[in-house]
C-alpha atoms as a PDB file:
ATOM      1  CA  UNK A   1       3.070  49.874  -0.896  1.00  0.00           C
ATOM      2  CA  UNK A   2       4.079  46.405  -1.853  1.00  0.00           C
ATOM      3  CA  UNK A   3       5.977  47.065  -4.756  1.00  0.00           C
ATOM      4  CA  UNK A   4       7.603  50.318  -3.142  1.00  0.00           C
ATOM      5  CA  UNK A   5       8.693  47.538   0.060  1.00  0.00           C
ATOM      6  CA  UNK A   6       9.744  45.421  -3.078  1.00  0.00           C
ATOM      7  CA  UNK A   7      12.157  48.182  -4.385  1.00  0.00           C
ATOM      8  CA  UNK A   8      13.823  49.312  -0.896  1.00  0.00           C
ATOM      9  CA  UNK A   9      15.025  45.107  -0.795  1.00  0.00           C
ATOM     10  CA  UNK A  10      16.114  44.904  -4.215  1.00  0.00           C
ATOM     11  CA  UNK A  11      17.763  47.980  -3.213  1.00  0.00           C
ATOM     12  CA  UNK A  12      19.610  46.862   0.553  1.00  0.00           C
ATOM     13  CA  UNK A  13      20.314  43.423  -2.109  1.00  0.00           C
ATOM     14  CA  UNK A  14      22.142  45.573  -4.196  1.00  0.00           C
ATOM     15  CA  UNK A  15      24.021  48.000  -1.904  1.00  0.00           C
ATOM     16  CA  UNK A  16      24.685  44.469  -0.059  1.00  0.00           C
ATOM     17  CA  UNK A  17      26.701  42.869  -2.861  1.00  0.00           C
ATOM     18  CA  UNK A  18      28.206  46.195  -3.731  1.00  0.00           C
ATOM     19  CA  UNK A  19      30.115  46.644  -0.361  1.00  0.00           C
ATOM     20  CA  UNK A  20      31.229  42.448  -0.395  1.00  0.00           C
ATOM     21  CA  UNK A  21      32.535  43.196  -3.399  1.00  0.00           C
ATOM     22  CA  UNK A  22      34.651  46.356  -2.247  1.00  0.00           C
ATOM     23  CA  UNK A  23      35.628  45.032   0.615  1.00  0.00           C
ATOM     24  CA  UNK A  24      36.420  41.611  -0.795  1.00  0.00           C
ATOM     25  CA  UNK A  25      38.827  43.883  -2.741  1.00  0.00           C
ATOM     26  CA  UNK A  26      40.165  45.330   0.366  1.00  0.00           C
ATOM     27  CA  UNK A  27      40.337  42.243   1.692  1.00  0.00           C
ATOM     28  CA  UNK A  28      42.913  40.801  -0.842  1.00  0.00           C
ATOM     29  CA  UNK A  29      44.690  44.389  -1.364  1.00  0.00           C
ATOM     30  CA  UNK A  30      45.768  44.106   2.051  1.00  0.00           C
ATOM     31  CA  UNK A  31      46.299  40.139   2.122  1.00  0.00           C
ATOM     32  CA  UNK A  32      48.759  40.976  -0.802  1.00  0.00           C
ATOM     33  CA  UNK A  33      50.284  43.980   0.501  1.00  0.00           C
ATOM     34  CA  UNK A  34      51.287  41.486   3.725  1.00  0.00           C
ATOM     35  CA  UNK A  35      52.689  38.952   1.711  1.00  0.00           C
ATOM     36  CA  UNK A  36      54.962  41.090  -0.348  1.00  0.00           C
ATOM     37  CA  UNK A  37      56.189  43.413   2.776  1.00  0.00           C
ATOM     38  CA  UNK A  38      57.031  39.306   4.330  1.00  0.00           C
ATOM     39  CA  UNK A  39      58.903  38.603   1.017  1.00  0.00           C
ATOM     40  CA  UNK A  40      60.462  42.061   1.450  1.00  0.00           C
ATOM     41  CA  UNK A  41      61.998  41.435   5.126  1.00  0.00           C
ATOM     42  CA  UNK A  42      62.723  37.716   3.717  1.00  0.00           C
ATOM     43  CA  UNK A  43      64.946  39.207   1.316  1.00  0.00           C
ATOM     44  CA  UNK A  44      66.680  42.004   3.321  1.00  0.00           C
ATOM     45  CA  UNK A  45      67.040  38.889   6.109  1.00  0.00           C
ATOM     46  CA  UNK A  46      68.696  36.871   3.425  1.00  0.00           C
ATOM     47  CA  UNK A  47      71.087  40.721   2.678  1.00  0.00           C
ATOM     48  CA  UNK A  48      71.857  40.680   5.917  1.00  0.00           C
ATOM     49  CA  UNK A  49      73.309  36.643   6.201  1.00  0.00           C
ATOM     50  CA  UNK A  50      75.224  37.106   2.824  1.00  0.00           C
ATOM     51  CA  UNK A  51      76.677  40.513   4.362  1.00  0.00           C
ATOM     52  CA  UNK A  52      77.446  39.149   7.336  1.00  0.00           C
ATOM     53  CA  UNK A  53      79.452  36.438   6.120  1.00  0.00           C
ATOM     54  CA  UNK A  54      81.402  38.811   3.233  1.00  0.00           C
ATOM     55  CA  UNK A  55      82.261  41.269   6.079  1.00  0.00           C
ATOM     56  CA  UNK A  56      84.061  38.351   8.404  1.00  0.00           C
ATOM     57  CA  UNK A  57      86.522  37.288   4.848  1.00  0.00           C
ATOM     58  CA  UNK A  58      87.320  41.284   4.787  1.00  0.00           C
ATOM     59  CA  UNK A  59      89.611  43.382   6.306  1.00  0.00           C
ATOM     60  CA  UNK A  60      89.536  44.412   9.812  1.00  0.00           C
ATOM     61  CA  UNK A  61      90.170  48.277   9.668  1.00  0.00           C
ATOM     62  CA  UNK A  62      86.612  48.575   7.692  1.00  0.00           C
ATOM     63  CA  UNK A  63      84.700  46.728  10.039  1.00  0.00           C
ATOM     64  CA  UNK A  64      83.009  50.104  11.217  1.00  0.00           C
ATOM     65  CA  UNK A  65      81.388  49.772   7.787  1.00  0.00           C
ATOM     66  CA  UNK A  66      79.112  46.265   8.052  1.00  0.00           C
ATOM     67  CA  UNK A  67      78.312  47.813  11.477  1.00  0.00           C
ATOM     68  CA  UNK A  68      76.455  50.462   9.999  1.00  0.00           C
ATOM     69  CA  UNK A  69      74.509  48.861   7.087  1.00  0.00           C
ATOM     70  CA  UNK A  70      73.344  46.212   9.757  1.00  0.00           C
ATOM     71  CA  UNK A  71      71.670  49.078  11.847  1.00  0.00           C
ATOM     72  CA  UNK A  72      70.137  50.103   8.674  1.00  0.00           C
ATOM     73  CA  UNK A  73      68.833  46.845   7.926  1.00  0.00           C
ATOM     74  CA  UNK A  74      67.735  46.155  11.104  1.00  0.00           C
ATOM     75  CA  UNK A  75      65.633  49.543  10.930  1.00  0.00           C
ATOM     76  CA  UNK A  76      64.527  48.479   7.377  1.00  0.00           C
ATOM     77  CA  UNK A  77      63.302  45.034   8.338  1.00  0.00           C
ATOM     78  CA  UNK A  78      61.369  46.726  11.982  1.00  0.00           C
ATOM     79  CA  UNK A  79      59.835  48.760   9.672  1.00  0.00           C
ATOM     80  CA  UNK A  80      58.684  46.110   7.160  1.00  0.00           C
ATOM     81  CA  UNK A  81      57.355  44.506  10.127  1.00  0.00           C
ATOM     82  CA  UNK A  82      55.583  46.910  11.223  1.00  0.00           C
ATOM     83  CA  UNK A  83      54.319  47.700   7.827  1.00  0.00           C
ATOM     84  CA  UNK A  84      53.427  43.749   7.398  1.00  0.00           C
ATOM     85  CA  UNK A  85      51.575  43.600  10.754  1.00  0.00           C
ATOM     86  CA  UNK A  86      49.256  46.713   9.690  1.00  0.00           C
ATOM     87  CA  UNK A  87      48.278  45.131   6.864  1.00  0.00           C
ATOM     88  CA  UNK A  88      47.713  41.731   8.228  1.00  0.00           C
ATOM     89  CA  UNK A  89      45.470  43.103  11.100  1.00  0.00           C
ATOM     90  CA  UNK A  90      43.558  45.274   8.219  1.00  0.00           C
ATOM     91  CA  UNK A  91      43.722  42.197   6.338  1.00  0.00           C
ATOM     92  CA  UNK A  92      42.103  40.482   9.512  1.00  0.00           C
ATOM     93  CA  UNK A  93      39.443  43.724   9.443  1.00  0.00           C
ATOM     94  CA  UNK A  94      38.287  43.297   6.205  1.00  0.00           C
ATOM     95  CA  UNK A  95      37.591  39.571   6.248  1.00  0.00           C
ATOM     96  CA  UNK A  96      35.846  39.810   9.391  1.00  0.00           C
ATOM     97  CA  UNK A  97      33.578  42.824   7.772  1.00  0.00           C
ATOM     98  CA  UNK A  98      33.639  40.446   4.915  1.00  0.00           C
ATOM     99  CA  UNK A  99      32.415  37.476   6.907  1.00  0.00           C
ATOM    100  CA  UNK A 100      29.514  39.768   8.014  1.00  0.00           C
ATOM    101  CA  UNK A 101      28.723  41.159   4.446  1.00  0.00           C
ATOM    102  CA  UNK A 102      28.779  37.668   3.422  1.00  0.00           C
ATOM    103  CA  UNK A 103      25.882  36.538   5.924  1.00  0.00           C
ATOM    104  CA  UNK A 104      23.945  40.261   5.398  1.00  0.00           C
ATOM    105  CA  UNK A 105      23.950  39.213   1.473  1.00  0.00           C
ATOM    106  CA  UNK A 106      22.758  35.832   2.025  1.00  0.00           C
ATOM    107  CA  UNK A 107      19.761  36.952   4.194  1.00  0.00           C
ATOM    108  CA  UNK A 108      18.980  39.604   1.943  1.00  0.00           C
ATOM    109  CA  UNK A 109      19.377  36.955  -1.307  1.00  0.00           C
ATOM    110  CA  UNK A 110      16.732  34.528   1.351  1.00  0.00           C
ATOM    111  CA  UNK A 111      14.604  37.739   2.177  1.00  0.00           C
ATOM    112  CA  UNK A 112      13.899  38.940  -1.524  1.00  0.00           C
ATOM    113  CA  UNK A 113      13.586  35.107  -3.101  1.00  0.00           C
ATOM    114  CA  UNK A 114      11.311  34.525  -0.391  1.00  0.00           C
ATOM    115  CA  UNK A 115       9.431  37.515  -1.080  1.00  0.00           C
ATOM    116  CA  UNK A 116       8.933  37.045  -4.270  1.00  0.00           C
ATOM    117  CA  UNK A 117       7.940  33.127  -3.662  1.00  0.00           C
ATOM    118  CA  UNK A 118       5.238  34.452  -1.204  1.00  0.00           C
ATOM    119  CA  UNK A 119       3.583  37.344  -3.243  1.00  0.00           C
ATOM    120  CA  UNK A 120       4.091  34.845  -6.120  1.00  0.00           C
ATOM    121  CA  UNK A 121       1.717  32.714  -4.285  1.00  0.00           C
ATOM    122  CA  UNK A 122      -0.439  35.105  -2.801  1.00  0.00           C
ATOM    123  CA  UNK A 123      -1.517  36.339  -6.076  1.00  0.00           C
ATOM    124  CA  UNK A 124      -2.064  32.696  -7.726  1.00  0.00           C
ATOM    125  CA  UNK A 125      -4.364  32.376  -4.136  1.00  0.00           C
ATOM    126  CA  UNK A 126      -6.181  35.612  -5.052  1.00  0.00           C
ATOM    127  CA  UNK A 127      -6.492  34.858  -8.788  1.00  0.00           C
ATOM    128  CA  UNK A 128      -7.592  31.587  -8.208  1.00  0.00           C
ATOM    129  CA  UNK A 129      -9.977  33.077  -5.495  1.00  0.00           C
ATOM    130  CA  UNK A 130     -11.747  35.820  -7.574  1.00  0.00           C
ATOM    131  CA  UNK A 131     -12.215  33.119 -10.058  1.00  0.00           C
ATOM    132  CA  UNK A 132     -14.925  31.348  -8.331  1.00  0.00           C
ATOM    133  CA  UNK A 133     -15.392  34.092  -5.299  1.00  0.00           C
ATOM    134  CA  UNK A 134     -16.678  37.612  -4.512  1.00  0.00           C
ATOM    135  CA  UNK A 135     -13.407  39.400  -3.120  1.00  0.00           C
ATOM    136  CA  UNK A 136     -15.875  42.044  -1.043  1.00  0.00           C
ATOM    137  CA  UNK A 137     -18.351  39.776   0.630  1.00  0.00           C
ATOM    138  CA  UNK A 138     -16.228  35.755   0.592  1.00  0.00           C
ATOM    139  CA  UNK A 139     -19.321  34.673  -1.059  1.00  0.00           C
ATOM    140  CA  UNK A 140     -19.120  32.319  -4.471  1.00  0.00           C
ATOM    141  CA  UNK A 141     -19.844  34.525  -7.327  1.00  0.00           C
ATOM    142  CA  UNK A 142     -22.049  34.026 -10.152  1.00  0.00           C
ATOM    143  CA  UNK A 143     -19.830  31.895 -12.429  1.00  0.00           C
ATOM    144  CA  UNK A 144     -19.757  29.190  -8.981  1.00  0.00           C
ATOM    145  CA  UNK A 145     -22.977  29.712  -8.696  1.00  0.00           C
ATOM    146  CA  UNK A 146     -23.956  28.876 -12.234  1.00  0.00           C
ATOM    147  CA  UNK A 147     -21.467  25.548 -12.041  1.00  0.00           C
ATOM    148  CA  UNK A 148     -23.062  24.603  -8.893  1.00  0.00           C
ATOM    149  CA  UNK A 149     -26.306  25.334  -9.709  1.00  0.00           C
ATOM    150  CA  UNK A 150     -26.109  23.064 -12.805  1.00  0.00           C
ATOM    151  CA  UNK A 151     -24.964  20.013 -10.631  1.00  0.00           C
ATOM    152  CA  UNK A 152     -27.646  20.290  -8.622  1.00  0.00           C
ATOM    153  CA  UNK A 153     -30.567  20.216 -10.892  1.00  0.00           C
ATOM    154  CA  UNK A 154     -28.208  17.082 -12.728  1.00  0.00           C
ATOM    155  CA  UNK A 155     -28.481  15.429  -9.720  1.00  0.00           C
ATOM    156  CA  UNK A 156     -31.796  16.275  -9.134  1.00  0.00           C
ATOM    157  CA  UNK A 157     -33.616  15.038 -12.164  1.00  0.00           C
ATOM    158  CA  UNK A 158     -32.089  11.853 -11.609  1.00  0.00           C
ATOM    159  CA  UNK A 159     -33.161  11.964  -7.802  1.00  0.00           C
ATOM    160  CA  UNK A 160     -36.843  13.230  -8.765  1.00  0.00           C
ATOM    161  CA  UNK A 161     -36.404  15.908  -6.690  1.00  0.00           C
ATOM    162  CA  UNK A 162     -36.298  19.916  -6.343  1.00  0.00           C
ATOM    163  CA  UNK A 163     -34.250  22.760  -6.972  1.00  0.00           C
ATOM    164  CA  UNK A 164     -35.289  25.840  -5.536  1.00  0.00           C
ATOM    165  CA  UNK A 165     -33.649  29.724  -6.714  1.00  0.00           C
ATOM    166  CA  UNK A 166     -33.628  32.968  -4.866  1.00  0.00           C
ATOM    167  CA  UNK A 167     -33.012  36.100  -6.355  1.00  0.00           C
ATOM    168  CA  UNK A 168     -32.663  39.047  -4.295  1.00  0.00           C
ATOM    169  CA  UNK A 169     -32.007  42.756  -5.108  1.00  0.00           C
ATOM    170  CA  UNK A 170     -31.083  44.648  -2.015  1.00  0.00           C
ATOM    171  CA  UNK A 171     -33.543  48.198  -1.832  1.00  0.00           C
ATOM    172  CA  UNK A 172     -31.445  50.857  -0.258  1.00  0.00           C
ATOM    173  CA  UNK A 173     -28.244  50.763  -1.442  1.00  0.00           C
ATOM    174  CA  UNK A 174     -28.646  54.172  -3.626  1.00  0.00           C
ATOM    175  CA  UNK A 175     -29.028  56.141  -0.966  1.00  0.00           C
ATOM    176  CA  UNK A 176     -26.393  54.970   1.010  1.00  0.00           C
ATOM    177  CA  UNK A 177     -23.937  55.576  -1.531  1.00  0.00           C
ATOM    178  CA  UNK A 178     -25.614  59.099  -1.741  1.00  0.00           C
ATOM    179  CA  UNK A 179     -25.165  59.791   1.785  1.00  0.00           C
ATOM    180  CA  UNK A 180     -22.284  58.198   3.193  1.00  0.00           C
ATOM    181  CA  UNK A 181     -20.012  56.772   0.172  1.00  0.00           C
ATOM    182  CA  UNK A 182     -19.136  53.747  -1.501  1.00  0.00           C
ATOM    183  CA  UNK A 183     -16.934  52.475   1.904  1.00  0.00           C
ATOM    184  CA  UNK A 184     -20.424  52.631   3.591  1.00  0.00           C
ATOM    185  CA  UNK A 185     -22.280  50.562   1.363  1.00  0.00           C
ATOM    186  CA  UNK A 186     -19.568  47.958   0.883  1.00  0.00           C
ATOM    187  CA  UNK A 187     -19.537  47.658   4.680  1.00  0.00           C
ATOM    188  CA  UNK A 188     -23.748  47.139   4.332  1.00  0.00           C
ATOM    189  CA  UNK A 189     -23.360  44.538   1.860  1.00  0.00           C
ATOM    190  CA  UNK A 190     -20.622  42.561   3.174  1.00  0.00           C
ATOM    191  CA  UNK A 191     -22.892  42.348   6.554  1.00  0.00           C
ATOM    192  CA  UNK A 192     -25.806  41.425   4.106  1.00  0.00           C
ATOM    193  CA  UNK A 193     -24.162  38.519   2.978  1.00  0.00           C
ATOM    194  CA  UNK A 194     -22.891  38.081   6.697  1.00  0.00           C
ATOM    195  CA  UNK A 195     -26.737  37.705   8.047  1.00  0.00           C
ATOM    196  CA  UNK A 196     -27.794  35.675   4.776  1.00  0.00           C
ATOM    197  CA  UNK A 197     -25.276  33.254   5.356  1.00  0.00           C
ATOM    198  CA  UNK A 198     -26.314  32.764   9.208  1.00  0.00           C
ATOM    199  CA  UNK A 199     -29.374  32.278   8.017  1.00  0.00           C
ATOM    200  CA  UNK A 200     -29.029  29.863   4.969  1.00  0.00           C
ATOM    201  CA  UNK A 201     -29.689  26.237   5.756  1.00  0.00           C
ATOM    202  CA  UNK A 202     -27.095  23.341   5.867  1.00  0.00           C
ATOM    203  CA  UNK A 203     -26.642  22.218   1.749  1.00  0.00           C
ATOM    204  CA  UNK A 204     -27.893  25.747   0.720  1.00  0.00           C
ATOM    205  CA  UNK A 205     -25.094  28.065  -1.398  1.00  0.00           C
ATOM    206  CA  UNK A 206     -25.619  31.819  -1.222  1.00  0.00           C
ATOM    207  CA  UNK A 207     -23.560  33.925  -3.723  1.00  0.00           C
ATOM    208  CA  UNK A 208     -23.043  37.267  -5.162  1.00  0.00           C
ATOM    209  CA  UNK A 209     -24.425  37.618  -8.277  1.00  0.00           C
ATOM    210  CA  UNK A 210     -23.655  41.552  -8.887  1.00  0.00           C
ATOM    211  CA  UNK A 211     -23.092  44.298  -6.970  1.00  0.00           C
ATOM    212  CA  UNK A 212     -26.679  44.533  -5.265  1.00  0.00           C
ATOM    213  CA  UNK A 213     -27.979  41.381  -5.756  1.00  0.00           C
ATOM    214  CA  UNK A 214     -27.449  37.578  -4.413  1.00  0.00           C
ATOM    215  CA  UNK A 215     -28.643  34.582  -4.856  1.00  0.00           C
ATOM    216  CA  UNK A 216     -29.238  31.496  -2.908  1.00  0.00           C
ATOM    217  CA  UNK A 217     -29.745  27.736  -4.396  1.00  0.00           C
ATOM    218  CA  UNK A 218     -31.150  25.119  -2.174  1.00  0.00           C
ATOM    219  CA  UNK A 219     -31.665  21.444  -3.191  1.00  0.00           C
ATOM    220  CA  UNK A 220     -33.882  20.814   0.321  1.00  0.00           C
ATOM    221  CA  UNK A 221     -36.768  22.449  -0.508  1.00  0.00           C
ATOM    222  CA  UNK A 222     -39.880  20.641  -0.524  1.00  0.00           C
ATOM    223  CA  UNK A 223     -42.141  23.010  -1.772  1.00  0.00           C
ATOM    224  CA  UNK A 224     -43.400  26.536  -3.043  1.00  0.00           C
ATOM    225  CA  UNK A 225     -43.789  27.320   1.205  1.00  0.00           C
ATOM    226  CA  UNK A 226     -40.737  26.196   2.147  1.00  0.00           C
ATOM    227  CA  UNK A 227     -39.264  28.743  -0.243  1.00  0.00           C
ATOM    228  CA  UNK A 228     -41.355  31.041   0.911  1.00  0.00           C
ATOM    229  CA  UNK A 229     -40.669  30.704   4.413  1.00  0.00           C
ATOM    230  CA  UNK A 230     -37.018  31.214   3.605  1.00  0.00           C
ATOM    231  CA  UNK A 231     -37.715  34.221   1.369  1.00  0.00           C
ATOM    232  CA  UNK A 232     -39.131  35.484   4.518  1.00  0.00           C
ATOM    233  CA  UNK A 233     -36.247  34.657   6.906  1.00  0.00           C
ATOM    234  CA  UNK A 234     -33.596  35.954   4.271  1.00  0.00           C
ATOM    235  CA  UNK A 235     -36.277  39.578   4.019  1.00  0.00           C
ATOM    236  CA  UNK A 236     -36.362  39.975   7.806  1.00  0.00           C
ATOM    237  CA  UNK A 237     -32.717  39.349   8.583  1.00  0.00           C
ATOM    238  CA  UNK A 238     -31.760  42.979   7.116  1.00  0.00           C
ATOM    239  CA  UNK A 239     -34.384  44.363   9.773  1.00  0.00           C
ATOM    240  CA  UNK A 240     -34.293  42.014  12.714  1.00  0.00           C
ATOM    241  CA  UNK A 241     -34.738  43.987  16.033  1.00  0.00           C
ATOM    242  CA  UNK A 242     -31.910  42.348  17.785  1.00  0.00           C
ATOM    243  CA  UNK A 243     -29.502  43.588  15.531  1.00  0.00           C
ATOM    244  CA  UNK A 244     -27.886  46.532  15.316  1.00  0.00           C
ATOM    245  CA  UNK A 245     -29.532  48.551  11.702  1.00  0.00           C
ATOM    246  CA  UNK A 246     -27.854  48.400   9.166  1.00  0.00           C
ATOM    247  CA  UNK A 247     -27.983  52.155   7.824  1.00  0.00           C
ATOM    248  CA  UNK A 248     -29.647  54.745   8.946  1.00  0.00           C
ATOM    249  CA  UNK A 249     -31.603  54.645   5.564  1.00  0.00           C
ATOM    250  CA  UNK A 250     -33.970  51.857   5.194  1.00  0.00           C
ATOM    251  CA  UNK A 251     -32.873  49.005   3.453  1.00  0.00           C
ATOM    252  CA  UNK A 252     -34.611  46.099   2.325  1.00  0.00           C
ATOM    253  CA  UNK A 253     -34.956  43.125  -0.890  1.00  0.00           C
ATOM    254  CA  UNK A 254     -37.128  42.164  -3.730  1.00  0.00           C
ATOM    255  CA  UNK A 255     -37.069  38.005  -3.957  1.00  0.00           C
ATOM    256  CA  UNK A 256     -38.131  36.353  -6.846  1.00  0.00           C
ATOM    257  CA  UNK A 257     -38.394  32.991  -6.315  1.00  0.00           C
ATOM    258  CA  UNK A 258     -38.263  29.906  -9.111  1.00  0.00           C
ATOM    259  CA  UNK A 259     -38.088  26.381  -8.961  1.00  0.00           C
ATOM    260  CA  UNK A 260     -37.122  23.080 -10.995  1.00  0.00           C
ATOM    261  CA  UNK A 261     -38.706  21.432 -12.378  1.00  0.00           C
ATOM    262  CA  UNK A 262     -41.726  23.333 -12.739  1.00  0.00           C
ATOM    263  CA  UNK A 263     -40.791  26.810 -13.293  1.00  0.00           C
ATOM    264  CA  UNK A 264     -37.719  25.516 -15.754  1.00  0.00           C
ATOM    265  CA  UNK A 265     -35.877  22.701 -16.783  1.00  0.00           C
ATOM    266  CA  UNK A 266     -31.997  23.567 -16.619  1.00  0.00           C
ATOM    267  CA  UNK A 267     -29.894  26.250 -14.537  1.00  0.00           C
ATOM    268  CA  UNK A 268     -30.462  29.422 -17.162  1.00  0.00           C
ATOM    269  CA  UNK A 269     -34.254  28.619 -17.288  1.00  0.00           C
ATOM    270  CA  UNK A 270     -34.288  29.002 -13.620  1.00  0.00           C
ATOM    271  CA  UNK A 271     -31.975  31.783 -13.313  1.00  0.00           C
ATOM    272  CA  UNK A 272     -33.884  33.487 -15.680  1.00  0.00           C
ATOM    273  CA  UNK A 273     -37.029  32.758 -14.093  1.00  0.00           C
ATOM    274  CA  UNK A 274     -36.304  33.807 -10.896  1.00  0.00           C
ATOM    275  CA  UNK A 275     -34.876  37.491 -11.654  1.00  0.00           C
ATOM    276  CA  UNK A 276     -38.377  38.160 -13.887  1.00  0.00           C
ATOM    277  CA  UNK A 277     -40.061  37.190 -10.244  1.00  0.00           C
ATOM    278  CA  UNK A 278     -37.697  39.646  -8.618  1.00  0.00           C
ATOM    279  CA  UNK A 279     -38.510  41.824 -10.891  1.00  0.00           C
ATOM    280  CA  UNK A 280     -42.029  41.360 -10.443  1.00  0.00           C
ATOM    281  CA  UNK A 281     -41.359  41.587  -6.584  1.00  0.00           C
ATOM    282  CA  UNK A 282     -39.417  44.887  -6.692  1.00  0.00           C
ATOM    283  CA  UNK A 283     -42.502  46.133  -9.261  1.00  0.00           C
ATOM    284  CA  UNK A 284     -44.881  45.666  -5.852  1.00  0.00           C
ATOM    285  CA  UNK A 285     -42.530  47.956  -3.538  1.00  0.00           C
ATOM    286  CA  UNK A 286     -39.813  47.109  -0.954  1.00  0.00           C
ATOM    287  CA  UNK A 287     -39.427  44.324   0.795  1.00  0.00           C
ATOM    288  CA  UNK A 288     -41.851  41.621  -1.356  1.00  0.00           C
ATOM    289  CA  UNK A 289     -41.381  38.236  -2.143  1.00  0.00           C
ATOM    290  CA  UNK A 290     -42.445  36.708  -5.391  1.00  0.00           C
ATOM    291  CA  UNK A 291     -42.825  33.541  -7.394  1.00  0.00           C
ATOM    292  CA  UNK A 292     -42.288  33.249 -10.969  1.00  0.00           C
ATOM    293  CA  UNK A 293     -45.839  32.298 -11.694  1.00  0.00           C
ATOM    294  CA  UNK A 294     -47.031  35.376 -10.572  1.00  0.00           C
ATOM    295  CA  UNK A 295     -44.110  37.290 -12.868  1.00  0.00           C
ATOM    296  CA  UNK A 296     -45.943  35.488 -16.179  1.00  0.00           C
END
């Protein structure tokens, strides 16, 4: 659609300077046509002076003559006027038309170089974007995640403090996509990440890992229960009773849970460790939550 609204203003931008440039022709066709019918009745006027004087140093019985060939230039030069003031007033036409061709091209010129300056940007925005962020859901994606996750457990091991991982598989999905189509189950994930989010903590990230599963990364957890507890807040959000369901299927997630420094030492140790406890967690049946020391 874009590029087919792209084409119709290169288009009007073409058919624009097309038509100034044939009626800037008619425009100085007619400007010239003026000026040479003036020069014509400028010469005839001069004729007529010259005769005029010639036919007073003549003799009188032929003065029916000079009579005659001043009626004819007289109807010569009223019709060189008349040809002159036609072409000055389509002279006046066309410049006007030209005038308004002139303003039509320079909006169109604005309208396609601003166009292009705005999809130009729009698609550096959304390049940059799906560089660091799911397009479906907003969330960070797993490259951001990685980065992020990296800086926290730097800054943790100098702090002497925690890191801890979620990883969550949403249960459901399938059958969704069975039933009701891929639209359906990109509108249940994208309010999956919607009711994580609401219920992630200040400092935590959540992100999109792949096309089922999330993560979240929180540097305020104080211990193995406090994970839990969130594990447990993130699990019940996809059911909660105040909210409408989200598919007529049931849907629910398999959380491993891993933390630094005990369950691994850098971000890949922990990712890794905390997809074998989803793993384990999805091994139980839906909706469990599991730690990686239960996934050995």
């Amino acid at each position: 659609m874009r590029r087919l609204s792209d084409l119709r203003l290169r288009a009007c931008f073409a058919a624009a300077v097309a038509a100034l440039a044939f009626v800037g022709w008619v425009t100085v066709q007619n400007a010239a046509a003026y000026v040479d019918a003036v020069h014509h009745m400028h010469a005839l006027t001069r004729t007529d002076v010259a005769a005029d004087v010639s036919s007073t140093n003549s003799n009188h019985s032929s003065s029916a003559l000079p009579a005659t060939n001043a009626a004819e230039r007289l109807a010569a030069v009223r019709t060189l006027e008349a040809v002159a003031q036609r072409r000055l007033d389509s002279a006046e036409r066309a410049a006007a038309l030209l005038g308004a061709l002139a303003i039509a091209f320079i909006a169109a010129a604005y309208a396609l170089l601003s166009r292009g300056l705005r999809n130009e940007q729009k698609l550096r925005l959304e390049i940059d974007g799906l560089s660091t962020h799911d397009a479906m859901t907003g969330l960070p994606n797993g490259r951001f995640f990685t980065e992020w996750l990296s800086y926290a457990i730097a800054n943790a091991r100098r702090e002497r403090g925690h890191v801890g991982v979620l990883f969550i598989d949403i249960n459901g999905c399938a059958a969704v996509d069975e039933y009701h189509g891929e639209r359906a189950t990109h509108t249940l994930l994208v309010e999956v990440a919607r009711r994580f989010r609401a219920a992630s903590r200040e400092g935590d990230l959540l992100a999109r890992l792949a096309t089922t599963e999330f993560a979240l990364a929180t540097p305020n957890a104080r211990d193995g229960r406090d994970l839990a507890l969130l594990a447990q807040r993130l699990r019940d959000q996809l059911n909660e009773p105040s909210l409408p369901p989200l598919a007529d299927t049931p849907i629910g997630a398999s959380i491993g849970i891993a933390y630094f420094p005990e369950d691994a030492n850098d971000s890949a140790g922990i990712m890794a460790a905390a997809n074998v406890a989803m793993y384990a967690a999805r091994r139980a049946g839906r909706n469990h939550i599991a730690f990686n020391a239960l996934a050995a």
